[in-house]
N, C-alpha and C. Protein backbone atom coordinates (compact mmCIF):
# COMPACT_ATOMS: atom_id res chain seq x y z
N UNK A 1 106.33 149.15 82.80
CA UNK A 1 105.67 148.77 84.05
C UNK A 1 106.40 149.42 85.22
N UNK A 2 105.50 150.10 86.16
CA UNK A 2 106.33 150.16 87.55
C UNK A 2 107.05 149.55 88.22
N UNK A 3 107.83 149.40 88.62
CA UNK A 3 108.71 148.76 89.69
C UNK A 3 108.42 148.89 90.86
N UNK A 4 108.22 147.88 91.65
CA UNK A 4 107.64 147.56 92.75
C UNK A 4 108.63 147.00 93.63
N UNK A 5 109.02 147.44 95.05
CA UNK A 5 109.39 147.36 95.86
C UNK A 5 109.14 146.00 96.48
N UNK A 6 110.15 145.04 96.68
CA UNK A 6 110.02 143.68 97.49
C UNK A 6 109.28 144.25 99.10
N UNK A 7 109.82 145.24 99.33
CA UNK A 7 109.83 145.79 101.09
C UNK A 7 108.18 145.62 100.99
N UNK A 8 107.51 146.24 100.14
CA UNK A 8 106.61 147.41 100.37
C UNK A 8 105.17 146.14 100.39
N UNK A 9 104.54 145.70 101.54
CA UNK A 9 103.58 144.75 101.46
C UNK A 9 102.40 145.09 101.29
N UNK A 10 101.92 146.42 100.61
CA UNK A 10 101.04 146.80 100.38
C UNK A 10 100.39 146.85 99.11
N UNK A 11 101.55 146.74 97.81
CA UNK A 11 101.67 146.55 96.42
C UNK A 11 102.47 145.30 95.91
N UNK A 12 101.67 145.09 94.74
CA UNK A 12 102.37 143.66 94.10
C UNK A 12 102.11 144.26 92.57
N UNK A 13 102.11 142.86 92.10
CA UNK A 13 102.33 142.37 90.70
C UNK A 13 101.73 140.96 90.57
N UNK A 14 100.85 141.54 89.47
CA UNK A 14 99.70 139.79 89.15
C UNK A 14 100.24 139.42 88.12
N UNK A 15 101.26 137.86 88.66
CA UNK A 15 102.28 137.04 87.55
C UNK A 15 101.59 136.15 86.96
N UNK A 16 100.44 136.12 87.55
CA UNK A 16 99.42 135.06 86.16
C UNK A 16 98.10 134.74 86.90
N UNK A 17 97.21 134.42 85.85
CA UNK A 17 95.55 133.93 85.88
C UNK A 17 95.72 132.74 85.33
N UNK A 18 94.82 131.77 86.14
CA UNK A 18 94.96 130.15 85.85
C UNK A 18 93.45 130.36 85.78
N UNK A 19 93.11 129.52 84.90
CA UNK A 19 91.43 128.86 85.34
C UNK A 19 91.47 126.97 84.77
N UNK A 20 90.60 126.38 84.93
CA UNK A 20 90.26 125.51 84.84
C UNK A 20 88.58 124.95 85.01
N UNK A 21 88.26 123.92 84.19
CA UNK A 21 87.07 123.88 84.08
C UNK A 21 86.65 122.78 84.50
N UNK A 22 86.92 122.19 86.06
CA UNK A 22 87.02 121.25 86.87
C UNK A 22 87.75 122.04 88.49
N UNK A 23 87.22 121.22 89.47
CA UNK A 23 87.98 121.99 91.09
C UNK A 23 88.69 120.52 90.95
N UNK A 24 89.78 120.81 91.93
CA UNK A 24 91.17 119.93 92.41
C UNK A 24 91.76 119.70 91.08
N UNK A 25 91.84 120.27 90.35
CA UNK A 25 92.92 120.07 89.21
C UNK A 25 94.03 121.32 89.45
N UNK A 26 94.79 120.97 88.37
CA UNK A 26 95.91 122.40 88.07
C UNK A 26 95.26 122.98 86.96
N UNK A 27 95.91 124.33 86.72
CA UNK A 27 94.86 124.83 85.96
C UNK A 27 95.88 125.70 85.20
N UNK A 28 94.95 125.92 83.96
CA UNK A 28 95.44 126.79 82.91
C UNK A 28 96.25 128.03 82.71
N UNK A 29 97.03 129.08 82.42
CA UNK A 29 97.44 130.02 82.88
C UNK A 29 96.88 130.91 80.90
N UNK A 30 96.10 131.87 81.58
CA UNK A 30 95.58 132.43 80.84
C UNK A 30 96.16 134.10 80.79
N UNK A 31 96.31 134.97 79.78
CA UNK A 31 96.31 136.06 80.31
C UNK A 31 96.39 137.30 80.53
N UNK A 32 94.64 137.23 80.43
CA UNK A 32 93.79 138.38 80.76
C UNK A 32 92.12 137.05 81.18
N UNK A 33 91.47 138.21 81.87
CA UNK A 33 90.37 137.77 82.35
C UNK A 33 89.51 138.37 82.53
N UNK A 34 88.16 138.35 82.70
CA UNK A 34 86.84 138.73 83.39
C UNK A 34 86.61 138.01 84.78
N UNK A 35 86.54 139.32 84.94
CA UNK A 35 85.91 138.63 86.68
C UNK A 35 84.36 139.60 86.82
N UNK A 36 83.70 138.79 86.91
CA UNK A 36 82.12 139.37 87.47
C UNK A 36 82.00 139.44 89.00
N UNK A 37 81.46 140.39 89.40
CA UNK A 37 80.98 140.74 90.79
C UNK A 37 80.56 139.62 91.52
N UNK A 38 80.54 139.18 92.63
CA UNK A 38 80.27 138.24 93.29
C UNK A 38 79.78 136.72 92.68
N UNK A 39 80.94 136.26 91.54
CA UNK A 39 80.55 135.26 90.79
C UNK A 39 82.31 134.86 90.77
N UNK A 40 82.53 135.49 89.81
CA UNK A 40 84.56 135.02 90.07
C UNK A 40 84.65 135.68 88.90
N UNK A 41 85.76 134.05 88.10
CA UNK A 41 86.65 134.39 87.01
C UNK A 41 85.74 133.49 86.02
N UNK A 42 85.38 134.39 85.16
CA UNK A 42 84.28 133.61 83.87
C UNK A 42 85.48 132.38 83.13
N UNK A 43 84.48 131.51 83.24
CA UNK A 43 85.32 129.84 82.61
C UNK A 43 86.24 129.25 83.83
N UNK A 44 85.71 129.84 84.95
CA UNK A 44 86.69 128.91 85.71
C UNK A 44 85.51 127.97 86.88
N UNK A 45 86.26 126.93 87.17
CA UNK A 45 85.15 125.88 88.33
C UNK A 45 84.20 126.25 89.20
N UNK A 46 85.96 127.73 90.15
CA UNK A 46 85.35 127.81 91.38
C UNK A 46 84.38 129.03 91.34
N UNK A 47 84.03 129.49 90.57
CA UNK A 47 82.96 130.59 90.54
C UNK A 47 82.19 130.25 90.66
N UNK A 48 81.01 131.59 91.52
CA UNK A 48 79.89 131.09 91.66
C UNK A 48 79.34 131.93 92.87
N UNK A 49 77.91 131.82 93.58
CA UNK A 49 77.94 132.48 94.51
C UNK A 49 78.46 132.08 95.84
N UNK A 50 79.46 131.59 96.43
CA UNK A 50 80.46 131.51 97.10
C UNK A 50 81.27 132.07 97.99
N UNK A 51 81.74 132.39 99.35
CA UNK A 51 82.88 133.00 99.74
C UNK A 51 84.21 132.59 98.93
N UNK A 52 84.43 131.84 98.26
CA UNK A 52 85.88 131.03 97.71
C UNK A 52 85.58 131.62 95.98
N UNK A 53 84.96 132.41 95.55
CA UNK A 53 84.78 133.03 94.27
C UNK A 53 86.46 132.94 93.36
N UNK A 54 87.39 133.49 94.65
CA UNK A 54 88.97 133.15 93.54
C UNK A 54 89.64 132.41 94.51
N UNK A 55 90.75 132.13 94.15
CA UNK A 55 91.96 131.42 95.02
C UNK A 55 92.94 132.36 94.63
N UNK A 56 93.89 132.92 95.76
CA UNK A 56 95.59 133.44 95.39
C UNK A 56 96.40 132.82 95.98
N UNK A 57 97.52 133.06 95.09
CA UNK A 57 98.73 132.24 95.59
C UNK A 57 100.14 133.08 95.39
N UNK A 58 100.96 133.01 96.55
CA UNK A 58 101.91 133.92 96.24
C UNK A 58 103.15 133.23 95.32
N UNK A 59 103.88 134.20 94.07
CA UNK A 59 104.69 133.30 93.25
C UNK A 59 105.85 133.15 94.24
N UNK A 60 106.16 133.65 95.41
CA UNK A 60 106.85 133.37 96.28
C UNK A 60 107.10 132.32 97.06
N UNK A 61 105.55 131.56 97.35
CA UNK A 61 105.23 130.41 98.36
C UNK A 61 105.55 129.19 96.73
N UNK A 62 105.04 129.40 95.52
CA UNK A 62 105.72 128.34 94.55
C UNK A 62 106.81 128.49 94.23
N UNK A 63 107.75 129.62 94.09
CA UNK A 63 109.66 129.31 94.62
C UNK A 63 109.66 128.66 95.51
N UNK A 64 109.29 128.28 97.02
CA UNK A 64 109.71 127.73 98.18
C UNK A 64 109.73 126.44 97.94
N UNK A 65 107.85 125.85 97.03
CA UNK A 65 108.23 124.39 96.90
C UNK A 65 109.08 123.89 95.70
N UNK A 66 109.32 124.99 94.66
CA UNK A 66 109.99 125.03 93.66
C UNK A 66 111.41 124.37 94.24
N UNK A 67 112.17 125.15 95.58
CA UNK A 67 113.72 124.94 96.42
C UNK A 67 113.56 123.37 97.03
N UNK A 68 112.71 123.02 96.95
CA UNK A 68 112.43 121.38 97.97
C UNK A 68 112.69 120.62 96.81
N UNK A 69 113.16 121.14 95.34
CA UNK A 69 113.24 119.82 94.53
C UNK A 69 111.93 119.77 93.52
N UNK A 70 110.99 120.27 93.40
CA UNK A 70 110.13 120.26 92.70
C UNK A 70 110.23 121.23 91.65
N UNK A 71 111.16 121.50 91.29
CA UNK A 71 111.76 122.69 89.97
C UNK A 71 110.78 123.09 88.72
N UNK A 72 109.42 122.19 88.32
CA UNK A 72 108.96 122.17 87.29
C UNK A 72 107.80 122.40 87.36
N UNK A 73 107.59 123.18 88.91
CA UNK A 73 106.45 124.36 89.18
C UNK A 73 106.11 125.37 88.56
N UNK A 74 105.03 125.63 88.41
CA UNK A 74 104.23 126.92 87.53
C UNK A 74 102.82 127.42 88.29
N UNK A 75 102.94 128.33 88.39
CA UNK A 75 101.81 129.29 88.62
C UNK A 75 100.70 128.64 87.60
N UNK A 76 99.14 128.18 88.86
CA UNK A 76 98.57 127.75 88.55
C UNK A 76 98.70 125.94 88.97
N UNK A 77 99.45 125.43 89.05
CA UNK A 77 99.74 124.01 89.09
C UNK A 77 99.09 123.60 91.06
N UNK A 78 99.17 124.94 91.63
CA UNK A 78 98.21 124.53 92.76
C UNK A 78 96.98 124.84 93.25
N UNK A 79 96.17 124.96 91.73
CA UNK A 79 94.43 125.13 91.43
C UNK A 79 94.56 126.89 91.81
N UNK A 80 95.12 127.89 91.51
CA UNK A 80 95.03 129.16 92.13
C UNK A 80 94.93 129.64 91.28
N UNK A 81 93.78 130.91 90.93
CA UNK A 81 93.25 131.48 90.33
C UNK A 81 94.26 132.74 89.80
N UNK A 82 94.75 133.26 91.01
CA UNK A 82 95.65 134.37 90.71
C UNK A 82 97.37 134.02 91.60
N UNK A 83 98.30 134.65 90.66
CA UNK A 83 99.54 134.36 91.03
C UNK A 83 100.08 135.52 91.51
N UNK A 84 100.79 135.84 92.68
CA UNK A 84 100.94 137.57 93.02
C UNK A 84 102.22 137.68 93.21
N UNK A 85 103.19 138.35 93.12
CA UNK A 85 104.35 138.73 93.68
C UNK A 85 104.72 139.97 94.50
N UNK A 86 105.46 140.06 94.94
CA UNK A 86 106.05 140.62 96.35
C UNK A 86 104.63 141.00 97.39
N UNK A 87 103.30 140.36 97.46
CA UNK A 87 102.92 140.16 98.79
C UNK A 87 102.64 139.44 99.54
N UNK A 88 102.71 139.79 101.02
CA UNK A 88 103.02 138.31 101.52
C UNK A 88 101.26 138.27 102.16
N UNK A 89 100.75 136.77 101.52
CA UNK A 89 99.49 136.57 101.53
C UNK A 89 99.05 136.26 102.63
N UNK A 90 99.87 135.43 103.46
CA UNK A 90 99.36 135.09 104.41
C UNK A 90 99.50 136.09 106.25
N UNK A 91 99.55 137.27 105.83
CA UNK A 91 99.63 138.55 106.90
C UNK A 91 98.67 139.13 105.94
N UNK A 92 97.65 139.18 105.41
CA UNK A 92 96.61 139.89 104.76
C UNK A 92 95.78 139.60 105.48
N UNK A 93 94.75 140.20 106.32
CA UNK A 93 93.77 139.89 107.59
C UNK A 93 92.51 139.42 106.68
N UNK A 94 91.51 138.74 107.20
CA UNK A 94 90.01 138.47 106.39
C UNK A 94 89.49 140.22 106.60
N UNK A 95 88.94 140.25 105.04
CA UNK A 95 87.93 141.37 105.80
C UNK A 95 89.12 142.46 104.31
N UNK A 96 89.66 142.01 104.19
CA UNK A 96 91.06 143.19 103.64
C UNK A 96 90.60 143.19 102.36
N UNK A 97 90.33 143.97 101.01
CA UNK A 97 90.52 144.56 100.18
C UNK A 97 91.36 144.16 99.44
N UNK A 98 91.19 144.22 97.78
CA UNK A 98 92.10 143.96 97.07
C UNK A 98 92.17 144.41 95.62
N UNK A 99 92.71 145.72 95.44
CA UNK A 99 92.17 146.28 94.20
C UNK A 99 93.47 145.46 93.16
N UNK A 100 92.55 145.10 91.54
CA UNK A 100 93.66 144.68 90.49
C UNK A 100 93.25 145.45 89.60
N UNK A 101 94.23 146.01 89.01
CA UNK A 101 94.27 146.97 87.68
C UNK A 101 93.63 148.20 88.09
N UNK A 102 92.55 148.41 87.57
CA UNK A 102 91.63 149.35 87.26
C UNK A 102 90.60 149.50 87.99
N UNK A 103 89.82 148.43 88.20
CA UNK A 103 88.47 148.54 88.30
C UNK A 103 87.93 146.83 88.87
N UNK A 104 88.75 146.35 89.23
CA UNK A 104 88.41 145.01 90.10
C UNK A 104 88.79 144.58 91.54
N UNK A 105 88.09 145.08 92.24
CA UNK A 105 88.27 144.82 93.77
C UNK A 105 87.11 143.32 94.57
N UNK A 106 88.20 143.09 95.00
CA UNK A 106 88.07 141.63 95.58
C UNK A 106 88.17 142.08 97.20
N UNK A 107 87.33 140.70 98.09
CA UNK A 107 87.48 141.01 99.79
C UNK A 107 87.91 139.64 100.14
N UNK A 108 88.52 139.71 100.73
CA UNK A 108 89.48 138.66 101.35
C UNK A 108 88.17 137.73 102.80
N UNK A 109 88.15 136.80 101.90
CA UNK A 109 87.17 135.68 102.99
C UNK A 109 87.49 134.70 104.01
N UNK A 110 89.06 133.87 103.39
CA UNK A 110 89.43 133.12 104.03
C UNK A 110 90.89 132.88 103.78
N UNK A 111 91.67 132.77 104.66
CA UNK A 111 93.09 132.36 105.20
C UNK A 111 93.56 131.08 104.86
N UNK A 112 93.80 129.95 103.91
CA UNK A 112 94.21 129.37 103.85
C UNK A 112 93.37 127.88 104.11
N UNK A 113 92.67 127.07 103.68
CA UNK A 113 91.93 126.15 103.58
C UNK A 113 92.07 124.53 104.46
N UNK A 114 91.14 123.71 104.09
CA UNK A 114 91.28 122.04 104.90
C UNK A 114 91.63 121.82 103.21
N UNK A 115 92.79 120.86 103.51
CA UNK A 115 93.43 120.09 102.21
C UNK A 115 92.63 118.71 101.66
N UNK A 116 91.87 118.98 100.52
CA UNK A 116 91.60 117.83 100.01
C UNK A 116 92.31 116.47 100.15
N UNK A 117 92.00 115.32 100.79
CA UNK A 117 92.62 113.88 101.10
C UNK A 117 93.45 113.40 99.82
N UNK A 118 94.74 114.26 99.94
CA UNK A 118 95.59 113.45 98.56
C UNK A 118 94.96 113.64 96.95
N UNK A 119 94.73 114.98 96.90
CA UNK A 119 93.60 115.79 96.07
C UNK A 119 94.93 115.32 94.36
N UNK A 120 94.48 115.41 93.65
CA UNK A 120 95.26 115.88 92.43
C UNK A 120 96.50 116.37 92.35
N UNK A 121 96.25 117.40 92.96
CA UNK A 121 97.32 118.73 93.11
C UNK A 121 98.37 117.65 94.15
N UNK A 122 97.97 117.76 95.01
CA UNK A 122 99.18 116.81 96.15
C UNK A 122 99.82 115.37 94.89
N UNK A 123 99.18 114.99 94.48
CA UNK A 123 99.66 113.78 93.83
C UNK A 123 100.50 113.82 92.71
N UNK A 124 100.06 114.98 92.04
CA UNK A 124 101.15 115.72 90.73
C UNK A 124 102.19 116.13 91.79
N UNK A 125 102.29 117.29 92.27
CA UNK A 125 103.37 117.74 93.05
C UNK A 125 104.12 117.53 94.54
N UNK A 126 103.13 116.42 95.22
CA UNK A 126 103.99 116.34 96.14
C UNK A 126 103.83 116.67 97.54
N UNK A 127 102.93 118.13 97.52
CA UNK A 127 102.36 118.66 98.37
C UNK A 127 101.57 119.42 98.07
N UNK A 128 100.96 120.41 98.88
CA UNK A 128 99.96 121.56 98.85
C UNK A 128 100.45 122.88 99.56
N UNK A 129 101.12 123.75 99.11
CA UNK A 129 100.98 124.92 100.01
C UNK A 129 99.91 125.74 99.92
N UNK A 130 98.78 125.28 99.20
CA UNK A 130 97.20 126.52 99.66
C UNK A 130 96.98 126.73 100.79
N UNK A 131 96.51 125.14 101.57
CA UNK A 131 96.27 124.99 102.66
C UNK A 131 96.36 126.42 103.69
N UNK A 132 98.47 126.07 103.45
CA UNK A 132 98.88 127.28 104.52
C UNK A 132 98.98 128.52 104.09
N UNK A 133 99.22 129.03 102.70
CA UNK A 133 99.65 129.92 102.54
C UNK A 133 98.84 130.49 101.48
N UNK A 134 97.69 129.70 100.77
CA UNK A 134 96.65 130.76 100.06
C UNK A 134 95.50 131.38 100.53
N UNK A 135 95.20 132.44 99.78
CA UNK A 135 94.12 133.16 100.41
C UNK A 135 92.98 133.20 99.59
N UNK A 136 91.56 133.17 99.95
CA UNK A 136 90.26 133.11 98.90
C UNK A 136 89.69 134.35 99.22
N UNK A 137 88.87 134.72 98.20
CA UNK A 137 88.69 135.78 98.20
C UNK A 137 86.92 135.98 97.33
N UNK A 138 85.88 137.22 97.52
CA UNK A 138 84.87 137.28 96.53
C UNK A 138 84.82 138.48 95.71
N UNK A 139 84.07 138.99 95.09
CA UNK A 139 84.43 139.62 94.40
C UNK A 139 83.40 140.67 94.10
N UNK A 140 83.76 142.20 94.58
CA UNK A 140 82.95 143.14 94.96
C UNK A 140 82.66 144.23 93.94
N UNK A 141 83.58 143.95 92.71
CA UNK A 141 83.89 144.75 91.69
C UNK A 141 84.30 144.35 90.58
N UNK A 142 83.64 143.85 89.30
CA UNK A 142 84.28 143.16 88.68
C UNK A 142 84.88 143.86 87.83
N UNK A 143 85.66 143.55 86.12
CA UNK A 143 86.11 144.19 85.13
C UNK A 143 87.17 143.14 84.97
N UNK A 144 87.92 143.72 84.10
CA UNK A 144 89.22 142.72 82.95
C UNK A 144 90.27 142.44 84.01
N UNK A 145 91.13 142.01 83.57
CA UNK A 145 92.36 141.90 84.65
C UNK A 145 93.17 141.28 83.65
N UNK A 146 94.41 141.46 83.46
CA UNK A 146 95.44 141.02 82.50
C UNK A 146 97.09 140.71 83.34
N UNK A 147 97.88 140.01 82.90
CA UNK A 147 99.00 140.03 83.69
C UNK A 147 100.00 140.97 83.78
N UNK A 148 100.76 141.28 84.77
CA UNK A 148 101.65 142.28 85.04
C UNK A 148 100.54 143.48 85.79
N UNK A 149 98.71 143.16 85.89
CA UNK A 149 99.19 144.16 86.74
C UNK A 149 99.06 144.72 87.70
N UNK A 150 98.78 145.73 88.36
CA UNK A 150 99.33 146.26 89.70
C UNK A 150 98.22 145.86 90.92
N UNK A 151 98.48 145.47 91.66
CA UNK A 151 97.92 144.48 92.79
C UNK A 151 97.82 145.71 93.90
N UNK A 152 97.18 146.47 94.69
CA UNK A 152 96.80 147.11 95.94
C UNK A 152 95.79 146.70 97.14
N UNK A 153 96.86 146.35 98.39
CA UNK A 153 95.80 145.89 99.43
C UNK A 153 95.42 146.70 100.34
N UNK A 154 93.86 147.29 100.44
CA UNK A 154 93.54 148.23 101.01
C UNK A 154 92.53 148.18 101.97
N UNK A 155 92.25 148.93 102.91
CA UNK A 155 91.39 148.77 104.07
C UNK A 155 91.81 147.12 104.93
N UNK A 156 92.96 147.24 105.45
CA UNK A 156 93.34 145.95 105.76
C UNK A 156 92.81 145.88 107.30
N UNK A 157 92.01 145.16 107.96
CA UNK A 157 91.35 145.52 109.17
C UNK A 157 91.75 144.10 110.09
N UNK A 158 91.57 143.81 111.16
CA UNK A 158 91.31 143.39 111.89
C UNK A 158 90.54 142.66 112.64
N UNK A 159 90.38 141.76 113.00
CA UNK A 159 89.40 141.00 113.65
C UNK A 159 88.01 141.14 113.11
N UNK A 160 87.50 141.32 112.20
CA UNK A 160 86.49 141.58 111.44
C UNK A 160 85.76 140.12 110.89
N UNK A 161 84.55 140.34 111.12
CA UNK A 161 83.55 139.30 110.88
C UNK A 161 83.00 139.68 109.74
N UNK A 162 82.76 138.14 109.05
CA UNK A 162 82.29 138.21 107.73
C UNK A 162 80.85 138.14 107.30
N UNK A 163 79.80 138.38 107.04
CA UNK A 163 78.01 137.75 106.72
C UNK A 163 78.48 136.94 106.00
């Protein structure tokens, strides 16, 4: 595998695929996947025709609540579809691009969500960092996606409005 630069916020690494077959749960860590074009991740809740088609989560923002004492965190345990490392999700503008592997590009819809009232997820762990720090996304390109791999965020724009 390539080695990827912590600096470099333009490239990552996909540390895992969760699905689940229920919303506000934690979810499965699977890994490899199908993702269909403007539908999601086949066998998972949040698919569908939707702006919220996936959820990401950086494995960075689950070290942070991992350091508060909650040590027995896992990718996936805060309903997130995809687990990413070294980018930082929440400086990714709406509107931004997101190629995985090969042949699956995703568009970035929304910045971080309203927290379900003491949802599942908060009650297993404690808290929620989606809220602040995940990003949803639909899905413009589908194909396989497997773990480890290479994550590219492209056409990252600006103030851009969504249909």
């Amino acid at each position: 595998m390539e080695y990827i630069e912590k600096s470099e916020n333009r490239f990552g690494v996909l540390k895992a695929i969760s699905i689940s077959s229920q919303k506000g749960i934690q979810k499965t860590n699977v890994g490899i996947a199908n993702i269909v074009e403007n539908f999601g991740i086949l066998g998972d809740a949040h698919a569908g025709k939707w702006h919220r088609q996936i959820s990401i989560l950086a494995m960075e923002s689950i070290e942070k609540m991992k350091n508060t004492g909650l040590e027995n965190l896992k990718p996936g345990d805060f309903a997130e579809n995809l687990t990413t490392e070294f980018l930082s999700l929440p400086d990714i503008k709406l509107g931004s691009k997101i190629r995985i592997g090969n042949s699956v590009l995703l568009e970035v819809t929304q910045i971080g969500k309203e927290c379900h009232n003491r949802c599942a997820i908060f009650k297993a762990v404690g808290d929620c960092v989606m809220p602040r720090e995940g990003i949803f996304a639909k899905v413009l390109s589908g194909g396989t996606i497997k773990v480890n791999d290479i994550i590219e965020v492209i056409g990252i724009k600006e103030n851009v409005e969504l249909s």
